[in-house]
N, C-alpha and C. Protein backbone atom coordinates (compact mmCIF):
# COMPACT_ATOMS: atom_id res chain seq x y z
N UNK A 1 0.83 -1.19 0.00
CA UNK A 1 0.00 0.00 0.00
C UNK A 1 0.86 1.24 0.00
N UNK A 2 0.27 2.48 -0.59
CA UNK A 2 1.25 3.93 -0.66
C UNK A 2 0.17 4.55 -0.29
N UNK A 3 0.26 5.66 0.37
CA UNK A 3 -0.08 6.60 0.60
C UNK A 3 0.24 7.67 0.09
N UNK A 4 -0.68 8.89 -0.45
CA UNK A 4 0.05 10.18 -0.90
C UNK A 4 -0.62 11.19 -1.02
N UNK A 5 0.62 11.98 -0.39
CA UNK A 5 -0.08 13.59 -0.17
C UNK A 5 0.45 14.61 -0.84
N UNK A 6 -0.55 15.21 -2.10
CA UNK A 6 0.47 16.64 -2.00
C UNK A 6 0.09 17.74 -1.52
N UNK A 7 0.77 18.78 -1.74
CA UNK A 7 1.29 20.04 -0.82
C UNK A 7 1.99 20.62 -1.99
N UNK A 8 2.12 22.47 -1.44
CA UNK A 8 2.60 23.08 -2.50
C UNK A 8 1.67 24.06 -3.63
N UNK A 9 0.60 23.64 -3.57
CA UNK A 9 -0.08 24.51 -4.64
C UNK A 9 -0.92 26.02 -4.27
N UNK A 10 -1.24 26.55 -4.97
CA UNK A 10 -1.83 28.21 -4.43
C UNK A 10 -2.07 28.76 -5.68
N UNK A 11 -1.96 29.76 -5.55
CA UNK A 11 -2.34 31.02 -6.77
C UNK A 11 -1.31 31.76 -6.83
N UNK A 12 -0.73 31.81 -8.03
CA UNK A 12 0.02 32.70 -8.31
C UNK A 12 -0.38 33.30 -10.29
N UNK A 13 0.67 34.26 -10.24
CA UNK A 13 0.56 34.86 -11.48
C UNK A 13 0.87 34.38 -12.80
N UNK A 14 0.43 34.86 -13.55
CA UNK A 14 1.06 33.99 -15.19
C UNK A 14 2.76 34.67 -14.92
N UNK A 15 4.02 33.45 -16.04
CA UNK A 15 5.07 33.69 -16.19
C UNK A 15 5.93 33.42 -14.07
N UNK A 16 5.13 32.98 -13.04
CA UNK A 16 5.34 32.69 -12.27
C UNK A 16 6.10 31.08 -12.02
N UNK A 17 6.30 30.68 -11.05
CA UNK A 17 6.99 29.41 -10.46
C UNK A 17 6.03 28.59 -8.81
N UNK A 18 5.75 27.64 -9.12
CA UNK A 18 5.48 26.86 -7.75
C UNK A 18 5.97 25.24 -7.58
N UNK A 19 6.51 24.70 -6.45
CA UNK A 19 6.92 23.57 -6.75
C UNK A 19 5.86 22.77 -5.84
N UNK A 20 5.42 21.87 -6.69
CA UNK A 20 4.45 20.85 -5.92
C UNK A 20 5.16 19.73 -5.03
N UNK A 21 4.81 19.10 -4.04
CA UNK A 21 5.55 17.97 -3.42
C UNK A 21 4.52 17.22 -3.32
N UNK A 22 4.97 15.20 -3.20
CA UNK A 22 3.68 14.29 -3.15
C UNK A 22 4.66 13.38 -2.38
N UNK A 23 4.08 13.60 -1.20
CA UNK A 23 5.15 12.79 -0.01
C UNK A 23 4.41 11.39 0.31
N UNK A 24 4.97 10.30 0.10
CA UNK A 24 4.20 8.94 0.07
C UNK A 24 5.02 8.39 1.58
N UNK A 25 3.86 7.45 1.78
CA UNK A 25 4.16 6.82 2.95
C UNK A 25 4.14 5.13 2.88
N UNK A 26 4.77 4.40 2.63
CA UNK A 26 4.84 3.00 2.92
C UNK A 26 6.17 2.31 1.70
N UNK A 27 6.67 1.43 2.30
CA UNK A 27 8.12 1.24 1.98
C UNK A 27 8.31 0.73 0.92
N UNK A 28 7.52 0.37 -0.69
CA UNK A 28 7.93 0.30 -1.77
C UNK A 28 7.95 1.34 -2.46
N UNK A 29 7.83 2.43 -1.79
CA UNK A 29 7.65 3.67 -3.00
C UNK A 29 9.00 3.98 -3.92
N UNK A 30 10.35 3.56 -3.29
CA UNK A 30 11.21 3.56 -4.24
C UNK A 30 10.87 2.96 -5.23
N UNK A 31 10.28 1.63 -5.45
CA UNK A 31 10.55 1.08 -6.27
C UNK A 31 9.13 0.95 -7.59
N UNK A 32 8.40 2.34 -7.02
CA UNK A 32 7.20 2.81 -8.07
C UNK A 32 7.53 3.78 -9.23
N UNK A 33 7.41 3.59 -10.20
CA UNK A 33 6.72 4.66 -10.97
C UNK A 33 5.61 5.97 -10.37
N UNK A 34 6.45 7.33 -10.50
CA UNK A 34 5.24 8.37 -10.12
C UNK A 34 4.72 8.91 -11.15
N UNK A 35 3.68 9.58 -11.37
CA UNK A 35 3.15 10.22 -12.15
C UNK A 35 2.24 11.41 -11.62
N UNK A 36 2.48 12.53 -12.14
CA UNK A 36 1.60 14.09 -12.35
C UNK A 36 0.61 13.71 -13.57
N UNK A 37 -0.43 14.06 -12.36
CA UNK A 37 -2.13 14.40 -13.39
C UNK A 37 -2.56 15.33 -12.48
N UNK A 38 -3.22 16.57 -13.53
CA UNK A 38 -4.24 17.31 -13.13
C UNK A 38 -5.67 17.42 -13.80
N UNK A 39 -6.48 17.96 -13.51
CA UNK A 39 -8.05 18.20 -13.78
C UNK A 39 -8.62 19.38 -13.18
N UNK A 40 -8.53 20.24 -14.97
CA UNK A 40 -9.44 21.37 -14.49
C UNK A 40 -10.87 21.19 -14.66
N UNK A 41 -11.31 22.62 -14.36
CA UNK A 41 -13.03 22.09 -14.03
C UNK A 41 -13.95 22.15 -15.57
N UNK A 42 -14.55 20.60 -15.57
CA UNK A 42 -15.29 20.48 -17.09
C UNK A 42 -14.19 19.81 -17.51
N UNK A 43 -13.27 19.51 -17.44
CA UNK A 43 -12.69 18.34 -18.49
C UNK A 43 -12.05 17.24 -17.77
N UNK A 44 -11.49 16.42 -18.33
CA UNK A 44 -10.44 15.33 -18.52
C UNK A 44 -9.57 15.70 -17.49
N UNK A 45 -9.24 14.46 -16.62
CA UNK A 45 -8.00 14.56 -15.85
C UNK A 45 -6.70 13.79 -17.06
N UNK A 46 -5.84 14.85 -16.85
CA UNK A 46 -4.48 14.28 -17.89
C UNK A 46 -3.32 14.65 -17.51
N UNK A 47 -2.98 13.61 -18.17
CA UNK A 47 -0.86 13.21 -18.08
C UNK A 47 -0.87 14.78 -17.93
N UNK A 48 0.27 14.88 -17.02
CA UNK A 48 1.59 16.42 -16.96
C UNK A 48 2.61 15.46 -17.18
N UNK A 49 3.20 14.36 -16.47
CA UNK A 49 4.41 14.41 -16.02
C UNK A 49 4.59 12.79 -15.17
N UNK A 50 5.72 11.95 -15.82
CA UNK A 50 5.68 10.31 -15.09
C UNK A 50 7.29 10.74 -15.08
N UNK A 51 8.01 9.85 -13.68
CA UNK A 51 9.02 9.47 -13.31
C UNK A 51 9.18 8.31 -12.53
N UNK A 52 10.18 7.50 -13.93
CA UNK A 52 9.95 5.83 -13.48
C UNK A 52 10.45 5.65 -11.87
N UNK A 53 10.76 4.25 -11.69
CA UNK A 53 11.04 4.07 -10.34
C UNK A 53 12.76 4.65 -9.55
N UNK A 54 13.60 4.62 -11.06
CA UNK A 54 14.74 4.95 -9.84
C UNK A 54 14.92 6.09 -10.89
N UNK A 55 14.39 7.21 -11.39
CA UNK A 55 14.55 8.26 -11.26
C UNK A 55 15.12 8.29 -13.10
N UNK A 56 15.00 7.79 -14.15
CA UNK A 56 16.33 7.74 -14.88
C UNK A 56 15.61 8.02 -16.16
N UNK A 57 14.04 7.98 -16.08
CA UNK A 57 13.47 8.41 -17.20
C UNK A 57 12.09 9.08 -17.31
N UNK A 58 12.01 9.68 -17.82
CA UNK A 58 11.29 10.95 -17.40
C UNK A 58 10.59 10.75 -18.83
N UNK A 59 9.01 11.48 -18.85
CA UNK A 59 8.41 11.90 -19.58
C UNK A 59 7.29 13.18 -19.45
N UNK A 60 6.72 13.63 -20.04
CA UNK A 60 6.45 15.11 -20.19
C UNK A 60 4.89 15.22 -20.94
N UNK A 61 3.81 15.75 -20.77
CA UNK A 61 3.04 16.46 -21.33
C UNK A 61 3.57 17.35 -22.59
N UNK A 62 3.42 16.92 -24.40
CA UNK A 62 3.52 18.71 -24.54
C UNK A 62 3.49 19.99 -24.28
N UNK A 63 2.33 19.86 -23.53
CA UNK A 63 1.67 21.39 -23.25
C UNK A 63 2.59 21.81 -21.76
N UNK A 64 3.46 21.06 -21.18
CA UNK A 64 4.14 21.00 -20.24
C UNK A 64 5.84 20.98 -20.91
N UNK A 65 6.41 20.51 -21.86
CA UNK A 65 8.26 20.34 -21.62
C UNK A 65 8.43 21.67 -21.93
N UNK A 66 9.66 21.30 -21.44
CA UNK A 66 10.56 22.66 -21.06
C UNK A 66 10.05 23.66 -20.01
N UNK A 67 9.22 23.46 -19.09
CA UNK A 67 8.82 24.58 -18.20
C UNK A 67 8.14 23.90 -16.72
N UNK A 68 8.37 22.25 -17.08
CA UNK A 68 8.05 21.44 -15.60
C UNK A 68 8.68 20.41 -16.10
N UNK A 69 9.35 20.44 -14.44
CA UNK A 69 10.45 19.34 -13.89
C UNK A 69 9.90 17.96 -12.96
N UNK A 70 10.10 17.02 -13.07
CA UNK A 70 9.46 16.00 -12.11
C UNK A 70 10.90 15.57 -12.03
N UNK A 71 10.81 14.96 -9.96
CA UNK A 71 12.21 14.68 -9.78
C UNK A 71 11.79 14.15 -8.44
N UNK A 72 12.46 13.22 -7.83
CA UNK A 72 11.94 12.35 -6.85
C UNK A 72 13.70 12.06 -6.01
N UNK A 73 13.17 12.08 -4.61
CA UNK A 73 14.26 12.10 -3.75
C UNK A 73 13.40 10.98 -2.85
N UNK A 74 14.17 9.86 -3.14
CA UNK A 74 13.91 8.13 -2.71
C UNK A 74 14.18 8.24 -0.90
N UNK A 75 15.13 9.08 -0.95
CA UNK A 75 15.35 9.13 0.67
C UNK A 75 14.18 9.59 1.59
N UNK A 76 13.66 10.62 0.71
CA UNK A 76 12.50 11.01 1.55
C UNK A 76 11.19 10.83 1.57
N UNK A 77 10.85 9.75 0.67
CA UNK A 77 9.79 9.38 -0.39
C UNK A 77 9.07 10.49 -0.58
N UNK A 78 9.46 11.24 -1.42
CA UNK A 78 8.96 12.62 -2.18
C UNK A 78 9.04 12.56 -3.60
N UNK A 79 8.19 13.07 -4.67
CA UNK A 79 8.66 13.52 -5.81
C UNK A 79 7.89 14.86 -5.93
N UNK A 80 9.03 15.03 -6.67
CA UNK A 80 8.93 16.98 -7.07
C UNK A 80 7.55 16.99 -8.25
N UNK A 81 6.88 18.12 -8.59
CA UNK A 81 6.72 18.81 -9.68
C UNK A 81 7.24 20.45 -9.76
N UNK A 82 8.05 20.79 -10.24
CA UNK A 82 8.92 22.14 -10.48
C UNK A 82 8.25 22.88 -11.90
N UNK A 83 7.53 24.11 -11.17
CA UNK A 83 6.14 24.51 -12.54
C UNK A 83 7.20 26.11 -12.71
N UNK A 84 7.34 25.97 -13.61
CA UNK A 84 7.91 27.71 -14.47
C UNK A 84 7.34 27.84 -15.09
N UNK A 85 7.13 29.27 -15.72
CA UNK A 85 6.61 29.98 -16.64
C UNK A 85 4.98 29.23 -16.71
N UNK A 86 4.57 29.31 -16.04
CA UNK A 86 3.13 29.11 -15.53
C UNK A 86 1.71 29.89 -16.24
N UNK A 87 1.07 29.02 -17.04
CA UNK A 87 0.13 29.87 -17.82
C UNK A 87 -0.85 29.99 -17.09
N UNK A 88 -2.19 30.68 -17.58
CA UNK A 88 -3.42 30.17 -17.22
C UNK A 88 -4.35 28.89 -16.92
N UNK A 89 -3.91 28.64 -18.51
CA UNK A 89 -4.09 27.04 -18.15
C UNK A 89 -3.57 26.39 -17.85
N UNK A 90 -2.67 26.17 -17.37
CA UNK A 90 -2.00 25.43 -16.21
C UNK A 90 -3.09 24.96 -14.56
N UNK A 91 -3.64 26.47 -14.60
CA UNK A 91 -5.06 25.87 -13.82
C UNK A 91 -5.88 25.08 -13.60
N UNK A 92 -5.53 23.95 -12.15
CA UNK A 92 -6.11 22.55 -12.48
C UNK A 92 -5.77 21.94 -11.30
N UNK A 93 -6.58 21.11 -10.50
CA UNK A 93 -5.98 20.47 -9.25
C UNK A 93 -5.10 19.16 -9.60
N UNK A 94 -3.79 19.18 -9.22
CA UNK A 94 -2.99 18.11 -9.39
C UNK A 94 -3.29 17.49 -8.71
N UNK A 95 -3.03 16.42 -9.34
CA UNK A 95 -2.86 14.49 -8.35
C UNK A 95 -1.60 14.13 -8.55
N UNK A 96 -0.68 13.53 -7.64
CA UNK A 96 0.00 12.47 -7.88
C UNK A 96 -0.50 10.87 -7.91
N UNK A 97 0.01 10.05 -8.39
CA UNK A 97 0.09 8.86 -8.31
C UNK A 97 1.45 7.88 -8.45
N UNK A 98 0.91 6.56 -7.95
CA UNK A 98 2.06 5.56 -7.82
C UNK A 98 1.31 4.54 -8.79
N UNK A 99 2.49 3.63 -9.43
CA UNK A 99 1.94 2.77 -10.33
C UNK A 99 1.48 1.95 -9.25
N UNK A 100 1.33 0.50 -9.48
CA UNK A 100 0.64 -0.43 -8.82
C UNK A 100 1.89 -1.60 -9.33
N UNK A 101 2.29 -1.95 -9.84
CA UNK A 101 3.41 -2.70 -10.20
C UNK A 101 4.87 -1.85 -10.03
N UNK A 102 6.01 -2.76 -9.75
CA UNK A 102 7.04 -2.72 -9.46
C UNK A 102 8.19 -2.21 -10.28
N UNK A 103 9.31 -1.27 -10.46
CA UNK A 103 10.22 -1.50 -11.15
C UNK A 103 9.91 -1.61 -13.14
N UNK A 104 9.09 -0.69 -13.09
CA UNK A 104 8.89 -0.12 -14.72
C UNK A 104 8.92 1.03 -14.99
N UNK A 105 9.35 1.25 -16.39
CA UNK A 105 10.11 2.14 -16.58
C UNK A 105 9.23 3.47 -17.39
N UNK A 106 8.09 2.97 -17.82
CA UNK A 106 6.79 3.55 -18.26
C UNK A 106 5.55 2.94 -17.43
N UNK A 107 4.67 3.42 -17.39
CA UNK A 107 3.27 2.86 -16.82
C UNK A 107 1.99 3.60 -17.48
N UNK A 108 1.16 2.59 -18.11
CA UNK A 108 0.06 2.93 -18.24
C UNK A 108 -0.71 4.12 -17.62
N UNK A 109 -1.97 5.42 -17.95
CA UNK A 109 -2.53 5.67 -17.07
C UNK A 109 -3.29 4.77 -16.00
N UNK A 110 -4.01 3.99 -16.71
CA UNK A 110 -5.24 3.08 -15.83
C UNK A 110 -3.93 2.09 -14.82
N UNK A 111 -2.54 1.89 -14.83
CA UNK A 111 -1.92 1.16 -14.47
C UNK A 111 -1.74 1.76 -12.93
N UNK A 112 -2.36 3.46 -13.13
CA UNK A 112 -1.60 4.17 -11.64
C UNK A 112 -2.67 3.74 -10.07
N UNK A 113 -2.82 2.81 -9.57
CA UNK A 113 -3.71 2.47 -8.45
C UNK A 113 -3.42 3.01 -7.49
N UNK A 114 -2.34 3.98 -7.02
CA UNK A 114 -2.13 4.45 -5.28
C UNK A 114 -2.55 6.59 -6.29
N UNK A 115 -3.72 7.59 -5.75
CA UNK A 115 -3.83 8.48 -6.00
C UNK A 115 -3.89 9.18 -4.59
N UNK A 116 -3.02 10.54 -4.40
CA UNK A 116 -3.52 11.81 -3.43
C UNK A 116 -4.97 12.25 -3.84
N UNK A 117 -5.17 13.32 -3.15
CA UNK A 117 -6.19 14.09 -2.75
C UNK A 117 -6.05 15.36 -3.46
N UNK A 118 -4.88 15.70 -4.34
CA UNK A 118 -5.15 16.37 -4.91
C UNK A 118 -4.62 17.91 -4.34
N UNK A 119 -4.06 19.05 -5.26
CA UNK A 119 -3.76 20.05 -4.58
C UNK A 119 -3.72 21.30 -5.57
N UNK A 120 -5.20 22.14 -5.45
CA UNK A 120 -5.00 23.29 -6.23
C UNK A 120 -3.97 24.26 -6.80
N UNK A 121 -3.59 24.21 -7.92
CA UNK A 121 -2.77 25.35 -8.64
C UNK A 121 -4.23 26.51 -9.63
N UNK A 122 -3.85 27.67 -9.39
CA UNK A 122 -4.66 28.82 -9.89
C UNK A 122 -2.91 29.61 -10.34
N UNK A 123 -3.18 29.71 -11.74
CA UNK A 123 -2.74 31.27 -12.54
C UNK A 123 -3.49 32.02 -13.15
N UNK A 124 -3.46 32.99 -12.47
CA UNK A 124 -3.88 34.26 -12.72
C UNK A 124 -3.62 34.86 -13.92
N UNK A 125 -4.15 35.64 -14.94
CA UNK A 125 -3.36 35.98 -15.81
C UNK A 125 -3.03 37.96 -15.36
């Protein structure tokens, strides 16, 4: 079982910065796949952002590279989301998640079974 919380989100301005954190609790989380999803209001919750289990491959939203970072520190069972240049739409409550299987290097969406609660980001324009 994982547990996960994030923290980190608020309102800030367009062309701004916020870093999200999704601090998990129970002792395989090294060895998960994380993934960033958000859902604004009226649509689709969707991919931002997956980082496999030991950190070494990364993937990205279009509407996201080059301006968010996902990055995970195993010691503390944390992974980052690092948001720059922050649009409007960027507006959307993030989720983290953990895959549900072990030690892969991509994961399905429907594959992610451990989800937070979620943590408002608002840009302002």
């Amino acid at each position: 079982q994982v547990k996960l919380v994030e923290s980190g989100g608020g309102l800030v301005q367009a062309g701004g910065s916020l870093r999200l954190s999704c601090a998990a609790s129970g002792d395989t989380f090294s060895s998960r796949s994380i993934g960033w999803f958000r859902q604004a209001p009226g649509k689709e919750r969707e991919f931002v952002a997956e980082l496999n289990w030991n950190g070494g491959m990364r993937q990205y939203a279009d509407s996201v590279k080059g301006r968010f970072t996902i990055s995970r520190d195993n010691a503390k069972n944390t992974v980052y989301l690092q948001m720059n240049s922050l649009k409007p739409e960027d507006s959307a409550v993030y989720y983290c998640a953990a895959d549900r299987a072990y030690f892969r290097n991509s994961t399905p969406q429907n594959d992610y079974g451990y989800w937070g609660q979620g943590t408002q980001v608002t840009v302002s324009s």
